[in-house]
Protein backbone atom coordinates (compact mmCIF):
# COMPACT_ATOMS: atom_id res chain seq x y z
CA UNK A 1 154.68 135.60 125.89
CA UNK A 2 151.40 135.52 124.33
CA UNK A 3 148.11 133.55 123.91
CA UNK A 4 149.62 130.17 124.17
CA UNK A 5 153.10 130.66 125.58
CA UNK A 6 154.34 131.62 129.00
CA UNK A 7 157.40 131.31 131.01
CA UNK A 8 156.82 130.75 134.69
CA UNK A 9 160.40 131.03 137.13
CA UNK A 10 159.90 128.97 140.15
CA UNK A 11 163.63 129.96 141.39
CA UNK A 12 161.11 130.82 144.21
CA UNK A 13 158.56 128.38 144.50
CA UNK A 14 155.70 129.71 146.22
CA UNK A 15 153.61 125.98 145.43
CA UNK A 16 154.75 124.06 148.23
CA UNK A 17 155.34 121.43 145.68
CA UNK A 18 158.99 119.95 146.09
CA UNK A 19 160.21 120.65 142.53
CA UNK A 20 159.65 122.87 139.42
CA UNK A 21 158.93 119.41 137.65
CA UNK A 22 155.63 118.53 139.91
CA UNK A 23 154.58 122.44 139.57
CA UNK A 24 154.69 121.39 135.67
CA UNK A 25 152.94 118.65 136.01
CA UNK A 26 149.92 120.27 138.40
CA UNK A 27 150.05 123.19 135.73
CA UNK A 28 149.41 120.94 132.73
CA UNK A 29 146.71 118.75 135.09
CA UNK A 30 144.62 121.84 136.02
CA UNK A 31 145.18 122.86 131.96
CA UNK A 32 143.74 119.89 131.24
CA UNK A 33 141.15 119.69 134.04
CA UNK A 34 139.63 123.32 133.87
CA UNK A 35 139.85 123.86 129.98
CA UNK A 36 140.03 120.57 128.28
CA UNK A 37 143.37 121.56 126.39
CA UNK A 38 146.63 119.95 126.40
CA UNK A 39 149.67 121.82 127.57
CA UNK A 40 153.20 121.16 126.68
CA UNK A 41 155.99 121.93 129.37
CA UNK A 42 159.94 122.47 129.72
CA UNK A 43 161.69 122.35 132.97
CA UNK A 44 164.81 123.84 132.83
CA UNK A 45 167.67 126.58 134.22
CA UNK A 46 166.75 129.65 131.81
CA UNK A 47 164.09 131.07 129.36
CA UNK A 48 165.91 129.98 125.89
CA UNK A 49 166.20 126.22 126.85
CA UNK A 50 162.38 126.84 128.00
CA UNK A 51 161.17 127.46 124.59
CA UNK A 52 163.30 124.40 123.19
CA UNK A 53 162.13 121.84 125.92
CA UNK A 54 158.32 122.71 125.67
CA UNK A 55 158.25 122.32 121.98
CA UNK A 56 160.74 119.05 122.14
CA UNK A 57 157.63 116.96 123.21
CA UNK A 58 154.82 119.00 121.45
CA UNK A 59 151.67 117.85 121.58
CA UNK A 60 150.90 117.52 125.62
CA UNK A 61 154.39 116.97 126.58
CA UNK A 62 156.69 117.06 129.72
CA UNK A 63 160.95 117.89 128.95
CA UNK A 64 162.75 118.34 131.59
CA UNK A 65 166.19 119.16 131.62
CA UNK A 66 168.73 119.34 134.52
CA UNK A 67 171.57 121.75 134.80
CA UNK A 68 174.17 119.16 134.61
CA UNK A 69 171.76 117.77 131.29
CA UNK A 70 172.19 121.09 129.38
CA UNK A 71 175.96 120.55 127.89
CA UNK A 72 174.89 116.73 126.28
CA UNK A 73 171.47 118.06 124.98
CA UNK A 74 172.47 120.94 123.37
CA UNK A 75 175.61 119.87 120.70
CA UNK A 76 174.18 117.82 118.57
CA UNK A 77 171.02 120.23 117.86
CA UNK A 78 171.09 122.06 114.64
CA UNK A 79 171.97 125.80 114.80
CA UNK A 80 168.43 126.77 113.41
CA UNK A 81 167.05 125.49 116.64
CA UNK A 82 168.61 128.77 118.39
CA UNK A 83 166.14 131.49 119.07
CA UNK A 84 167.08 134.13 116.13
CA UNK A 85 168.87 131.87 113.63
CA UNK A 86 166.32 131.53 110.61
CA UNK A 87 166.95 130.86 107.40
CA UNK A 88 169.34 133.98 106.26
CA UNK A 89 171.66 133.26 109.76
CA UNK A 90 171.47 129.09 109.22
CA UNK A 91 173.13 129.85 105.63
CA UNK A 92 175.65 132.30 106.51
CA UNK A 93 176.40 129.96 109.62
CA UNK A 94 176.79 126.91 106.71
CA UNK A 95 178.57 128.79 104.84
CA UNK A 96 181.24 128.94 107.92
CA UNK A 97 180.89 125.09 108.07
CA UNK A 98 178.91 125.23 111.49
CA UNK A 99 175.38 123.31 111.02
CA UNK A 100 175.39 122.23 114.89
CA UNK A 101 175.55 123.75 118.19
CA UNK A 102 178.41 121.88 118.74
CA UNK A 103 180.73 123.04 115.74
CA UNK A 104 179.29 126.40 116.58
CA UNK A 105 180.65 125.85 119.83
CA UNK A 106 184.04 125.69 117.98
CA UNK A 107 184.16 128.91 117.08
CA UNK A 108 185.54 131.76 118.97
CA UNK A 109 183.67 134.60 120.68
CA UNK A 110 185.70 137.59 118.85
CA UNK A 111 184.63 135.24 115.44
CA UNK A 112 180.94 135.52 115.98
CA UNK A 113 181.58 139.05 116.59
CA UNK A 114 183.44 140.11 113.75
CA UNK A 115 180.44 137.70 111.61
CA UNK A 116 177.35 138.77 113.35
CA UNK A 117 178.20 141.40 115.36
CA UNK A 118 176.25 141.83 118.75
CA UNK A 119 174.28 138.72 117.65
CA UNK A 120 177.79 137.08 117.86
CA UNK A 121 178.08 136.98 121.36
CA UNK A 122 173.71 136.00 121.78
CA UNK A 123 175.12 133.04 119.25
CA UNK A 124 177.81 132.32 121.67
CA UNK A 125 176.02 131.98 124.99
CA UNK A 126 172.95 129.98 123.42
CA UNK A 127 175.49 127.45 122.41
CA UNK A 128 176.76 127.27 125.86
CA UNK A 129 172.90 127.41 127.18
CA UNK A 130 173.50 130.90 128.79
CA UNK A 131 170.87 133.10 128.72
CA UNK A 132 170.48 135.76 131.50
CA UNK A 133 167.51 137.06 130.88
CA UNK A 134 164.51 137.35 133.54
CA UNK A 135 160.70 136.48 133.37
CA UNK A 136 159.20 139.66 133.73
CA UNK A 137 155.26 139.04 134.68
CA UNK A 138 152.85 141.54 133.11
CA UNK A 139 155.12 143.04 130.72
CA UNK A 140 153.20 145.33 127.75
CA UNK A 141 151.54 143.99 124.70
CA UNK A 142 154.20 144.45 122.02
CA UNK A 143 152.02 142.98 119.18
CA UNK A 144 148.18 142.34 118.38
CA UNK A 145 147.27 139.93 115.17
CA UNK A 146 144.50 138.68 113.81
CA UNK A 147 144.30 135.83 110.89
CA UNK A 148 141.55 134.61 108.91
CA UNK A 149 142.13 131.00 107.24
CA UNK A 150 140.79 130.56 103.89
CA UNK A 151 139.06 127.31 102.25
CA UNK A 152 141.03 127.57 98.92
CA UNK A 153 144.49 129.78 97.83
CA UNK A 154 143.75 133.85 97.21
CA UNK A 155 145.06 135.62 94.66
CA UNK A 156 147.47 137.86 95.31
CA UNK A 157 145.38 140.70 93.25
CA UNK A 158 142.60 139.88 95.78
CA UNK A 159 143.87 140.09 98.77
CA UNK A 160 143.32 143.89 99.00
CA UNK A 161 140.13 144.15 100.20
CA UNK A 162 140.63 141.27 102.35
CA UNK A 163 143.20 142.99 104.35
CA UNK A 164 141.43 146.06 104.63
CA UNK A 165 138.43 144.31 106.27
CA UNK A 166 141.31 142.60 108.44
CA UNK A 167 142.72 146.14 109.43
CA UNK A 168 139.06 147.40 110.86
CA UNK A 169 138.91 144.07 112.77
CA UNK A 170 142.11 146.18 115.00
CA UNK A 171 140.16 149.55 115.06
């Protein structure tokens, strides 16, 4: 996904390890081996729940969670922990009384529609832990970025030149 994020589907496991949890585990040992870094991992059925277990247990941390796991975990979890719901979705989805997975959980499909339109149903199958979508290795660089980290606050009047010298770093 990008610098410091991957997804890695062992629905075939070419390791010889016996589960996905032990090819986490030698993963975050030869992390830690080879680079001196600490990795954080989540074992799980699908890509969305992957990007909520690795960051439950953030820094150098191991979540695993089991299919049968994924319908107690996810409930009580605030909607803004879905991938997609910031700030402007969270409010619209208070304003409709749902604050958890769970009481979004409540509410029909043909609801989210009408609310959110195609985003509906994504809301709707998040709750439930459903998400289809495939790991797909070497995929193209959607987006480069660079960042600079200042000492003390800039002006916003001086951030022109800044950014310019920021925009050459690209070129």
């Amino acid at each position: 996904m990008s610098l410091d994020e991957a997804y890695l589907d062992v629905t075939e496991n070419k390791t010889g390890l016996p589960t996905a949890t032990l090819v986490a585990r030698t993963i975050r040992e030869q992390i830690r081996q080879e680079l001196n870094l600490t990795a954080s991992a989540g074992v799980v059925p699908n890509k969305f729940l992957a990007k909520l277990a690795s960051d439950w247990r953030k820094p150098d941390g191991l979540f695993v969670i089991q299919p049968d796991e994924v319908d107690g975990f996810l409930p009580p979890l605030p909607v803004g922990r879905l991938p997609g719901v910031g700030k402007v979705t969270e409010e619209k989805l208070a304003k409709l009384g749902l604050r958890t997975v769970k009481e979004l959980r409540g509410l029909e499909l043909a609801a989210l529609e009408h609310e959110f339109g195609r985003y509906g149903v994504r809301l709707y199958e998040l709750a439930r832990g459903i998400d289809e979508s495939e790991v797909v290795p070497d995929r193209p660089t959607q987006s480069i970025s660079v960042e600079d980290t200042f000492e003390q606050d800039v002006p916003l009047s001086d951030t022109e030149p800044m950014i310019r010298r920021l925009a050459e770093k690209l070129w």
